[in-house]
N, C-alpha and C. Protein backbone atom coordinates (compact mmCIF):
# COMPACT_ATOMS: atom_id res chain seq x y z
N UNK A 1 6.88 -8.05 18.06
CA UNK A 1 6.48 -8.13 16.67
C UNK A 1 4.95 -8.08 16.60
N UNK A 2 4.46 -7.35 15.80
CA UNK A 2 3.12 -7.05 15.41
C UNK A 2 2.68 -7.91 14.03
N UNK A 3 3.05 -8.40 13.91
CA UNK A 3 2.28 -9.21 12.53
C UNK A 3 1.16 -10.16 12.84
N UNK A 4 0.58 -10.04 11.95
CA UNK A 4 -0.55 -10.80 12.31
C UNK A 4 -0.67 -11.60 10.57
N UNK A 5 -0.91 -13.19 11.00
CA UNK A 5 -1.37 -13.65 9.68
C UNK A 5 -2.87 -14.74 9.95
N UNK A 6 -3.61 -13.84 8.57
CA UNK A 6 -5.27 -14.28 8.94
C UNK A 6 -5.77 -14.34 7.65
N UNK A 7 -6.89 -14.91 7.72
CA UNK A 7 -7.38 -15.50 6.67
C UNK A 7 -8.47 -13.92 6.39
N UNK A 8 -8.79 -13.59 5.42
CA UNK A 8 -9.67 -12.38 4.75
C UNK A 8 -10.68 -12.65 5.12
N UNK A 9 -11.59 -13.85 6.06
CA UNK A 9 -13.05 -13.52 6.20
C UNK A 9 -13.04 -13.44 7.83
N UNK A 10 -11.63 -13.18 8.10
CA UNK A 10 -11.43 -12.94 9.84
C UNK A 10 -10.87 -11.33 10.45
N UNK A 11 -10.68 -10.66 9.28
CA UNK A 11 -10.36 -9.19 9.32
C UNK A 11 -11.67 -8.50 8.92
N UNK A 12 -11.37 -6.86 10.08
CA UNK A 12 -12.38 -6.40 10.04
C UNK A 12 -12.96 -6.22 8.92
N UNK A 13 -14.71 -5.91 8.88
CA UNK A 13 -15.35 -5.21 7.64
C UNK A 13 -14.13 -4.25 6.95
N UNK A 14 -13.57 -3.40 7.76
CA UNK A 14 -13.08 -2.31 7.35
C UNK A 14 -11.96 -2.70 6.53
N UNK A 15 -11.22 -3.48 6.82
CA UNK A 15 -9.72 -4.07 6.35
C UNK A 15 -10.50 -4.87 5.18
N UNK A 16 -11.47 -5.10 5.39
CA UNK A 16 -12.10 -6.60 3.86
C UNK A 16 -12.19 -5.31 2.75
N UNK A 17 -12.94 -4.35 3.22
CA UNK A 17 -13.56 -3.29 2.65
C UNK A 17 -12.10 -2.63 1.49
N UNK A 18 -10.86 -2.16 2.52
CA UNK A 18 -10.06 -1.70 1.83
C UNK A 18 -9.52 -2.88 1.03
N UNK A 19 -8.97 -3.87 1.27
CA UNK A 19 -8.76 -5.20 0.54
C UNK A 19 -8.96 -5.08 -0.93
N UNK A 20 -10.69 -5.35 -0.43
CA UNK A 20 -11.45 -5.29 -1.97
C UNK A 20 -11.68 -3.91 -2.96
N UNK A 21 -11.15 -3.21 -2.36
CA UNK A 21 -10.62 -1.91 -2.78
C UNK A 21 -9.30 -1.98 -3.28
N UNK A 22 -8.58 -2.30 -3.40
CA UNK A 22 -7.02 -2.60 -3.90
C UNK A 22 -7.04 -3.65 -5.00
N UNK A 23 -8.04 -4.62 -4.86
CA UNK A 23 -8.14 -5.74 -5.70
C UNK A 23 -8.82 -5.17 -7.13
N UNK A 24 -10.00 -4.32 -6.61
CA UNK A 24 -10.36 -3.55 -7.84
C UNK A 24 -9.96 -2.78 -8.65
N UNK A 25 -8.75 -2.11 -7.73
CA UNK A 25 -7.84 -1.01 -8.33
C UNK A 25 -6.80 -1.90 -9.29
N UNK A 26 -6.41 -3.38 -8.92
CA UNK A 26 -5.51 -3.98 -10.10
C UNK A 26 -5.51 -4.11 -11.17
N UNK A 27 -7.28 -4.14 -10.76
CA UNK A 27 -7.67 -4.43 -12.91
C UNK A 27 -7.50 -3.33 -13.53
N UNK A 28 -7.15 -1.55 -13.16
CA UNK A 28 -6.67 -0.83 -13.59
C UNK A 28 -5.19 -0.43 -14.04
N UNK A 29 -4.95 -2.17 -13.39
CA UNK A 29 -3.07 -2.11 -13.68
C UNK A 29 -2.46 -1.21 -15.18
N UNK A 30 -1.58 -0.66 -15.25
CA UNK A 30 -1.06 -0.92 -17.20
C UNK A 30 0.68 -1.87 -16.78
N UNK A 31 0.01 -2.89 -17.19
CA UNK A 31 1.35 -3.82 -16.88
C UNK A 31 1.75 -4.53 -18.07
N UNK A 32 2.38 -3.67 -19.29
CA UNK A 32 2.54 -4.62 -20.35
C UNK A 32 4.03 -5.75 -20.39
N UNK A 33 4.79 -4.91 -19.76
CA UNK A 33 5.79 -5.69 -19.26
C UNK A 33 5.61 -6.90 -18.48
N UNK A 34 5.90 -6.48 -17.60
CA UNK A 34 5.55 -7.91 -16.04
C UNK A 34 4.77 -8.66 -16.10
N UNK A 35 3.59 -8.15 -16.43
CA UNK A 35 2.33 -8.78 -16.74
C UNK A 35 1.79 -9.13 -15.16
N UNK A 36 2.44 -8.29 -13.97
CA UNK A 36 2.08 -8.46 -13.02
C UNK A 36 1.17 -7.32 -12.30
N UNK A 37 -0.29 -7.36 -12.12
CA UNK A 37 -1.16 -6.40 -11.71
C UNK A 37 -1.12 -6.10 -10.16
N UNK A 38 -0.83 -5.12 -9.49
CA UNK A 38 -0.64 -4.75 -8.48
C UNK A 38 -2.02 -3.67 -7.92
N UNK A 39 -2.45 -3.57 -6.80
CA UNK A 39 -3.67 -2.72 -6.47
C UNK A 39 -3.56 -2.40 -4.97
N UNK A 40 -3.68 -1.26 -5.22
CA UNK A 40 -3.34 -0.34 -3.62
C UNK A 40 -4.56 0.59 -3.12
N UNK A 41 -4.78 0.59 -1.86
CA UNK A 41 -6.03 1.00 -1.21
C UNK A 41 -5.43 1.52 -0.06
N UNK A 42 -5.80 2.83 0.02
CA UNK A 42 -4.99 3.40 1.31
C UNK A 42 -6.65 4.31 2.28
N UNK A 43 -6.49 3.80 2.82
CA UNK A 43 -7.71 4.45 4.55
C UNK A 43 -7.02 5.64 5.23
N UNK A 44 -7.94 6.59 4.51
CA UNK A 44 -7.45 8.15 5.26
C UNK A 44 -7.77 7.96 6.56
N UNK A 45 -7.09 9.00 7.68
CA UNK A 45 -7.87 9.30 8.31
C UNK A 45 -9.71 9.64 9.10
N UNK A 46 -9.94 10.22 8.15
CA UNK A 46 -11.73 10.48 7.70
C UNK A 46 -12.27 9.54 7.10
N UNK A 47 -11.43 8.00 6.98
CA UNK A 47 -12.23 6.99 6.35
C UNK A 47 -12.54 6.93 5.19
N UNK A 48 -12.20 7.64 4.29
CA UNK A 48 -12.08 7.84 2.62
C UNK A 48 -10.85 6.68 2.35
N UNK A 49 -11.37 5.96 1.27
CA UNK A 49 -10.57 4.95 0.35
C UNK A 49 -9.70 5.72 -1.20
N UNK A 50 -8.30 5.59 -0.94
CA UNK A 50 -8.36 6.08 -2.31
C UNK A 50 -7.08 5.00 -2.70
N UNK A 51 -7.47 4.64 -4.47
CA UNK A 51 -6.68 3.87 -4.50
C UNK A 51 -5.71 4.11 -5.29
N UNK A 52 -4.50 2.58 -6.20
CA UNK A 52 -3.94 3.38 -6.90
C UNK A 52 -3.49 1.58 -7.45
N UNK A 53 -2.80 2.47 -8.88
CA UNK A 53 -2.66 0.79 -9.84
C UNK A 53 -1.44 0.79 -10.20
N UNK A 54 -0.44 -0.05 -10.29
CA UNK A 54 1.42 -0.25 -11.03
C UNK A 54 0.93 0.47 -12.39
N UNK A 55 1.69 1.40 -12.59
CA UNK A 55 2.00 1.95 -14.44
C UNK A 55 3.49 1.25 -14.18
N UNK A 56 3.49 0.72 -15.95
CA UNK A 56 4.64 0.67 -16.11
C UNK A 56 5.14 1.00 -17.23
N UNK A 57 5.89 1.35 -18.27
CA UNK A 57 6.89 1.49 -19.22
C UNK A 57 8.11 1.07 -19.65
N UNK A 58 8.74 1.25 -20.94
CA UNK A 58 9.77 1.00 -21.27
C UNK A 58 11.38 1.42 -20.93
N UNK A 59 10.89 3.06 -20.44
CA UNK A 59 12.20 3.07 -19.50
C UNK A 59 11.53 2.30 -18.09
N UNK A 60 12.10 1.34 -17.90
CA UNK A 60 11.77 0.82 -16.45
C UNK A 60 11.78 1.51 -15.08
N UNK A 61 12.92 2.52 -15.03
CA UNK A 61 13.06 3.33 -14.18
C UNK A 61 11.79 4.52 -13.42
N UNK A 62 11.06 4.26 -14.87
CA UNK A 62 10.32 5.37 -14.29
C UNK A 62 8.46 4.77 -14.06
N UNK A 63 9.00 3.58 -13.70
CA UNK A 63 7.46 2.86 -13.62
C UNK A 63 7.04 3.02 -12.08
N UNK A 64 5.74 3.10 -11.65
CA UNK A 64 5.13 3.63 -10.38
C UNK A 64 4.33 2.13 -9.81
N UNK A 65 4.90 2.07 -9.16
CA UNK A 65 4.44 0.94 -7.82
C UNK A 65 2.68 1.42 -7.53
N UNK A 66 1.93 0.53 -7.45
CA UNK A 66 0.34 1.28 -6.80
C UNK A 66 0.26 1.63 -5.56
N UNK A 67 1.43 1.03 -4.68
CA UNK A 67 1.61 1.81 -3.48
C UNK A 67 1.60 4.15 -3.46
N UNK A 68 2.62 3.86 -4.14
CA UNK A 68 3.47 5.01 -4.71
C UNK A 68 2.19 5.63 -5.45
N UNK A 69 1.38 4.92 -6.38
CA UNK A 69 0.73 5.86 -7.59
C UNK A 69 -0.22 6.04 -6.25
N UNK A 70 -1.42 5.38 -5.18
CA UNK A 70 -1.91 5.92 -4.23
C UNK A 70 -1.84 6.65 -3.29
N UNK A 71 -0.74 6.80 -2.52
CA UNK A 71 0.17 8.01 -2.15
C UNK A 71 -0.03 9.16 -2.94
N UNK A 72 0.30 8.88 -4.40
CA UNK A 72 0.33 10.86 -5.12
C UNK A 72 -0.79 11.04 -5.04
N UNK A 73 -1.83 10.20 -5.47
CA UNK A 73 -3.15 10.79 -5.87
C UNK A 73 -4.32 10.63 -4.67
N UNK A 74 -4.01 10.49 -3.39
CA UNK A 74 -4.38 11.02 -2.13
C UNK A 74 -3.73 12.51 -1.74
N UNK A 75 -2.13 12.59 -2.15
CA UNK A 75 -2.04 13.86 -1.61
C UNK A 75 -2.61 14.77 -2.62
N UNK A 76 -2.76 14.61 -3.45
CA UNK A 76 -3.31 15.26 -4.67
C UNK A 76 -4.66 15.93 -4.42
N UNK A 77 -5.33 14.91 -3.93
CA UNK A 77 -6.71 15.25 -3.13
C UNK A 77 -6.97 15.47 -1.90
N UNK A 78 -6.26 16.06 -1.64
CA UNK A 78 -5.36 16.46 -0.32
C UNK A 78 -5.98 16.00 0.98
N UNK A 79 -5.62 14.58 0.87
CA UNK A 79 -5.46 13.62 2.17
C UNK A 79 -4.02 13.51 2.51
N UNK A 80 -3.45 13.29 3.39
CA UNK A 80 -1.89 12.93 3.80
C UNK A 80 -1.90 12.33 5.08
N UNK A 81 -2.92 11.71 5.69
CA UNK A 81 -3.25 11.23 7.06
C UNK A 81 -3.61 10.31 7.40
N UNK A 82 -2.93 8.55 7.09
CA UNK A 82 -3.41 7.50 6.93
C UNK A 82 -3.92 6.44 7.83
N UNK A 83 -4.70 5.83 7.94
CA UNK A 83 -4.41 4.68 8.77
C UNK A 83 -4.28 3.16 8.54
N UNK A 84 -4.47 2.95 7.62
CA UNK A 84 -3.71 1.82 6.37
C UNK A 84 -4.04 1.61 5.23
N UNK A 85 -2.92 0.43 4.48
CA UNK A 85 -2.98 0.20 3.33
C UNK A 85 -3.05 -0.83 3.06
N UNK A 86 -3.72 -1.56 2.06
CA UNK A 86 -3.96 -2.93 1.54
C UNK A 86 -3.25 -2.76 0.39
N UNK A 87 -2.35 -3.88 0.32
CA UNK A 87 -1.77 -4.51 -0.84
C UNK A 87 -2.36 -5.60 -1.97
N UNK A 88 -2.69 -5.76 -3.10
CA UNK A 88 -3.07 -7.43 -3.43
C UNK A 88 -2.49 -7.13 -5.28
N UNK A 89 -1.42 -8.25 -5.48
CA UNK A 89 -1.02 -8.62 -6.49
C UNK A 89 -1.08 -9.63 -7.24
N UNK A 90 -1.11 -9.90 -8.47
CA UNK A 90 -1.98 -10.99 -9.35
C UNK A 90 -1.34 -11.00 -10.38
N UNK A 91 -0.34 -12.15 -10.90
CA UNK A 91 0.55 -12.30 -12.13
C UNK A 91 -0.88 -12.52 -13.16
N UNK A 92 -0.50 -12.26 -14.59
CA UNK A 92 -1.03 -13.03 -15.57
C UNK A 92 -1.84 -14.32 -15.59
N UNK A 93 -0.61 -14.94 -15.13
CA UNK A 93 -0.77 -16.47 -15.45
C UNK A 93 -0.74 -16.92 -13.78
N UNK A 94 -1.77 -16.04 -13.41
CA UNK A 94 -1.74 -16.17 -11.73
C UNK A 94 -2.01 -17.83 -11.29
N UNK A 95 -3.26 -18.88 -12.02
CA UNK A 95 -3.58 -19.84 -12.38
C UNK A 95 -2.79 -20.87 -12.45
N UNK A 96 -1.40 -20.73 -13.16
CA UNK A 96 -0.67 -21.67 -13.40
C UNK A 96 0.65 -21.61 -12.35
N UNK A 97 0.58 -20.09 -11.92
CA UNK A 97 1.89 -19.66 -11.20
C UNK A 97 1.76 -20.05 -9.79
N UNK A 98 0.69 -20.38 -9.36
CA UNK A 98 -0.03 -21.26 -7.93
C UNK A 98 0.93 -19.83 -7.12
N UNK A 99 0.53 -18.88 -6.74
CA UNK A 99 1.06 -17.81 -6.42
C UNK A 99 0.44 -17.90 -5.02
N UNK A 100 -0.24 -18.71 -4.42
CA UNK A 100 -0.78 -18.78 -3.33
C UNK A 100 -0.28 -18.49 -1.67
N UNK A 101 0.66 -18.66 -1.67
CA UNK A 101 1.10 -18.48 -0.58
C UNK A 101 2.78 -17.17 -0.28
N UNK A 102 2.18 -16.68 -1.35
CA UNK A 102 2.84 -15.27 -1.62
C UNK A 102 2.17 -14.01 -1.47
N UNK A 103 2.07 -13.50 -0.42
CA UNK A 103 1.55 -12.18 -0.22
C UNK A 103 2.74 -10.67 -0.65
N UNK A 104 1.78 -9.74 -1.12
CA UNK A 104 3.02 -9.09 -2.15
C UNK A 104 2.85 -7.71 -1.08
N UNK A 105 4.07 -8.13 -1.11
CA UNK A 105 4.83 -6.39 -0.11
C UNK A 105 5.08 -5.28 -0.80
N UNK A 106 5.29 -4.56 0.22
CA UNK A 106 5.90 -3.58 -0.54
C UNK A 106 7.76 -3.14 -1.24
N UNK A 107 7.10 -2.53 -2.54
CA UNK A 107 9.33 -2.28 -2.45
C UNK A 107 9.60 -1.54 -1.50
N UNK A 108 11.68 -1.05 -1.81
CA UNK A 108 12.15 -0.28 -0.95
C UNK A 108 11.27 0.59 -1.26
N UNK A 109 11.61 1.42 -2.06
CA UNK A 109 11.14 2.51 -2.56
C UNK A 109 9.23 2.51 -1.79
N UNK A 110 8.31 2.38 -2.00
CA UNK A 110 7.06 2.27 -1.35
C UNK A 110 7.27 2.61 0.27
N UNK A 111 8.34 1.24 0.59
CA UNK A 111 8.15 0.96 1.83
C UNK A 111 8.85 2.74 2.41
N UNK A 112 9.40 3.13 1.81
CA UNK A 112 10.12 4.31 2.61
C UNK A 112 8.98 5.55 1.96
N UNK A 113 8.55 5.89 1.62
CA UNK A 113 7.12 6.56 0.86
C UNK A 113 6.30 6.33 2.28
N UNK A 114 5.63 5.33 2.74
CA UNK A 114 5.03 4.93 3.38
C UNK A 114 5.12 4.90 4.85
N UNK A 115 6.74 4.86 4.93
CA UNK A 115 7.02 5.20 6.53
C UNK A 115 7.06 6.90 6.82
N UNK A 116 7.41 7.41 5.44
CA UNK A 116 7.37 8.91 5.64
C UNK A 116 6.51 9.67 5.88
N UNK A 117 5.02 8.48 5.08
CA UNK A 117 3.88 9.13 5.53
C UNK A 117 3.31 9.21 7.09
N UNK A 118 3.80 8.00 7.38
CA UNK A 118 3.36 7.59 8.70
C UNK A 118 4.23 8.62 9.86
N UNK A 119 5.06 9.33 9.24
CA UNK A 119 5.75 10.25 10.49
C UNK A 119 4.71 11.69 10.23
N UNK A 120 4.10 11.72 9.07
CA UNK A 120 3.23 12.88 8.89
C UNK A 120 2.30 13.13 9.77
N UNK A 121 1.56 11.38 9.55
CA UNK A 121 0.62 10.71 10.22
C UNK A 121 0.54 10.97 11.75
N UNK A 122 2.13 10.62 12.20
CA UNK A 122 1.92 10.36 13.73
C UNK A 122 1.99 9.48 14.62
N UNK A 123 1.40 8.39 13.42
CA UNK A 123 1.36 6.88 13.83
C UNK A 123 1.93 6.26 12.90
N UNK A 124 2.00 4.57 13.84
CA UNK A 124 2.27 3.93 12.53
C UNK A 124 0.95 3.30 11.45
N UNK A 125 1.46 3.14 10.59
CA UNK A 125 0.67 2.62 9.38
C UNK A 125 0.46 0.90 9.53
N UNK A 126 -0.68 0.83 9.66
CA UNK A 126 -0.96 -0.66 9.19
C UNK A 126 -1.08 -1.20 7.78
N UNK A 127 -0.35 -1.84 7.47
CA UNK A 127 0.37 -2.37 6.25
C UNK A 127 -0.51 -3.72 6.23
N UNK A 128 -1.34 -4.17 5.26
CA UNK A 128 -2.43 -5.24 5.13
C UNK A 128 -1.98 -5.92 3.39
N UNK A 129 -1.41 -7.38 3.58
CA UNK A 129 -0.47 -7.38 2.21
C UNK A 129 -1.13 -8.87 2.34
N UNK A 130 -2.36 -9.28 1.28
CA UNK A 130 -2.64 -10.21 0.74
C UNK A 130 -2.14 -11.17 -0.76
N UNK A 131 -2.40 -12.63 -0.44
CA UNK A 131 -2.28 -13.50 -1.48
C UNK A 131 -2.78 -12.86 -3.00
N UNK A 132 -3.24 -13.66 -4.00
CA UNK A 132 -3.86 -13.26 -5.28
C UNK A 132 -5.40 -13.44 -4.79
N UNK A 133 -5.21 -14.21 -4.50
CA UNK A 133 -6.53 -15.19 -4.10
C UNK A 133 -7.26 -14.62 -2.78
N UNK A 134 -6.44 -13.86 -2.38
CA UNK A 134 -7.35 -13.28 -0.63
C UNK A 134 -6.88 -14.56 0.78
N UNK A 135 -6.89 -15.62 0.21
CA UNK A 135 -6.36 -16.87 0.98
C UNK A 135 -5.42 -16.73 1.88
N UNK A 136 -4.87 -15.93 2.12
CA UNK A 136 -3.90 -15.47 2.74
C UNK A 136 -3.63 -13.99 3.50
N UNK A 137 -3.82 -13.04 4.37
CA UNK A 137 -3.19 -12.38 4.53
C UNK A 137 -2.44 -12.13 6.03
N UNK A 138 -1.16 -11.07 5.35
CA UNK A 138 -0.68 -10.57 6.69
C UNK A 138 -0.58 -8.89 6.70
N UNK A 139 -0.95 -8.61 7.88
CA UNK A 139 -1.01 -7.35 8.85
C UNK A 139 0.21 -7.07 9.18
N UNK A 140 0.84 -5.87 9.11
CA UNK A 140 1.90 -5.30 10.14
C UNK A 140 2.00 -4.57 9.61
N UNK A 141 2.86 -3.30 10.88
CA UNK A 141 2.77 -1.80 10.74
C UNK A 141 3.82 -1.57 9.57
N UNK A 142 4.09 -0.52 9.10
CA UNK A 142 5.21 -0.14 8.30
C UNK A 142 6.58 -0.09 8.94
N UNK A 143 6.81 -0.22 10.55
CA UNK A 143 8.23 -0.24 11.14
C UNK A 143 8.34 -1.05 10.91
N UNK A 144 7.76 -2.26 11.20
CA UNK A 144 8.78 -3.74 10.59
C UNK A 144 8.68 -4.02 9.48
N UNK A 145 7.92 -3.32 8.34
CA UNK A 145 8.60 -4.04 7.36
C UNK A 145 9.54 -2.81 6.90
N UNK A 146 10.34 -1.50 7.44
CA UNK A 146 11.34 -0.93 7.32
C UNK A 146 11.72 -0.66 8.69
N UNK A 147 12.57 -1.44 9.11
CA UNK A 147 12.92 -0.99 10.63
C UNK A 147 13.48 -0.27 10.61
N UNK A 148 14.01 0.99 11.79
CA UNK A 148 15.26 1.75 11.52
C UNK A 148 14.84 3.00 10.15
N UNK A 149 13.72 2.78 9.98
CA UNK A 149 13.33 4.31 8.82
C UNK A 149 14.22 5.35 9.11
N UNK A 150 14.19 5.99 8.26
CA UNK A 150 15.05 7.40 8.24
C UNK A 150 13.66 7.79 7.66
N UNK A 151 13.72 9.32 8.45
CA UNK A 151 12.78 10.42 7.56
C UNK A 151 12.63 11.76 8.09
N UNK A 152 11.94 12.86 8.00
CA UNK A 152 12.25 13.87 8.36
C UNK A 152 12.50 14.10 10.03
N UNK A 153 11.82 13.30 10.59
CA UNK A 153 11.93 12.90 12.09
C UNK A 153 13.62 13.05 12.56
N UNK A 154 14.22 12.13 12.10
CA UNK A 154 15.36 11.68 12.48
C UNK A 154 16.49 12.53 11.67
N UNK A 155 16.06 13.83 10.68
CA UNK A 155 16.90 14.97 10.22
C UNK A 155 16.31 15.96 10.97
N UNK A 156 15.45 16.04 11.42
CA UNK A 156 14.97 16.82 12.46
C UNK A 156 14.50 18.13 11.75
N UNK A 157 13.57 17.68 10.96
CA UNK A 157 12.84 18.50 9.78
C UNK A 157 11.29 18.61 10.38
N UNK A 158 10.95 19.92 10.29
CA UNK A 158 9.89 19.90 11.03
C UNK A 158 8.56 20.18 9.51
N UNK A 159 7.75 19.49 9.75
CA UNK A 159 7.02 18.97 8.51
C UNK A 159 5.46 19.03 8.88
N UNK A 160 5.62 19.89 10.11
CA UNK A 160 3.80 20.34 10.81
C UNK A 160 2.79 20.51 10.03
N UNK A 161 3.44 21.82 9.39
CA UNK A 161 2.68 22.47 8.12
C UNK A 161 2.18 21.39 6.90
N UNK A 162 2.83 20.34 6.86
CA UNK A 162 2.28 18.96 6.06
C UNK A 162 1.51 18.28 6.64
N UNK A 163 0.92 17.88 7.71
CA UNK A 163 0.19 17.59 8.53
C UNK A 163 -1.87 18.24 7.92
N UNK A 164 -1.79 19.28 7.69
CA UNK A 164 -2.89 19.84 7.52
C UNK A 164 -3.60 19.66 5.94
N UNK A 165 -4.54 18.71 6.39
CA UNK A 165 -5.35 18.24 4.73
C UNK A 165 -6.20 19.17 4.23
N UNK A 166 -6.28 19.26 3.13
CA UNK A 166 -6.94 20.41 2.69
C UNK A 166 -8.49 20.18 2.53
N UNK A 167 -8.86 19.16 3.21
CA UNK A 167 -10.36 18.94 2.87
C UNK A 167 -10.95 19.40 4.10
């Protein structure tokens, strides 16, 4: 098992760096529902930060995780080559909800987004999923928190040609 749980002023610059990159991206949440702000920071390859914020709506179905909304709008800008992602989520009433010792993961849905990338990748993905507060975080790759992934690997889909970023 690879997990690691550490406090935010004991992870690298680089991991604080993306962190506080995800945290910034929450206040771009649109969370009128949940009222829960979510912020995603994903580390290309080439060291570019790009992030991404929960939309949500009234059909529920079609609301986007900031995992998920950072994912499109990296490949968009055609990165597809990661080497991790910071998580950090923050209710409303984060204050009263003493949310402290809850670090926010990813969903199914993300978590399989994320392992798919990581077969693009090559590697696995380091998955960095903090408290509200920073007080908290834990490290681990994307296999354990989806063991047993399915993805083009294991249909035996060859996905090379996805490999190549356009920058």
């Amino acid at each position: 098992m690879n997990t690691e749980i550490m406090e935010y002023q004991t992870l690298s610059l680089v991991q604080q760096q993306l962190l506080d990159a995800a945290e910034e991206a929450l206040t771009k949440a649109y969370n009128p529902y949940s009222r829960f702000s979510v912020g995603a920071a994903l580390l290309s390859r080439s060291q570019e930060i790009i992030t991404g914020a929960n939309v949500e709506n009234a059909a529920y179905g079609s609301c986007l995780c900031a995992e998920r909304a950072a994912l499109v709008r990296a490949n968009a800008m055609g990165f597809r080559r990661f080497e991790a992602i910071a998580i950090i989520g923050r209710a409303e009433n984060f204050e009263a909800v003493k949310q402290v010792d809850m670090v926010t993961s990813p969903c199914g849905a993300c978590r399989q987004m994320l392992f798919e990338a990581c077969q693009i990748a090559e590697h696995d993905l380091k998955v960095i999923m903090a408290t509200g507060d920073k007080s908290k975080v834990v490290v681990m790759p994307i296999s354990e928190l989806l063991p047993h992934g399915f993805g083009p690997d294991q249909l035996g889909i060859d996905i090379s040609e996805f490999r190549k970023e356009s920058l």
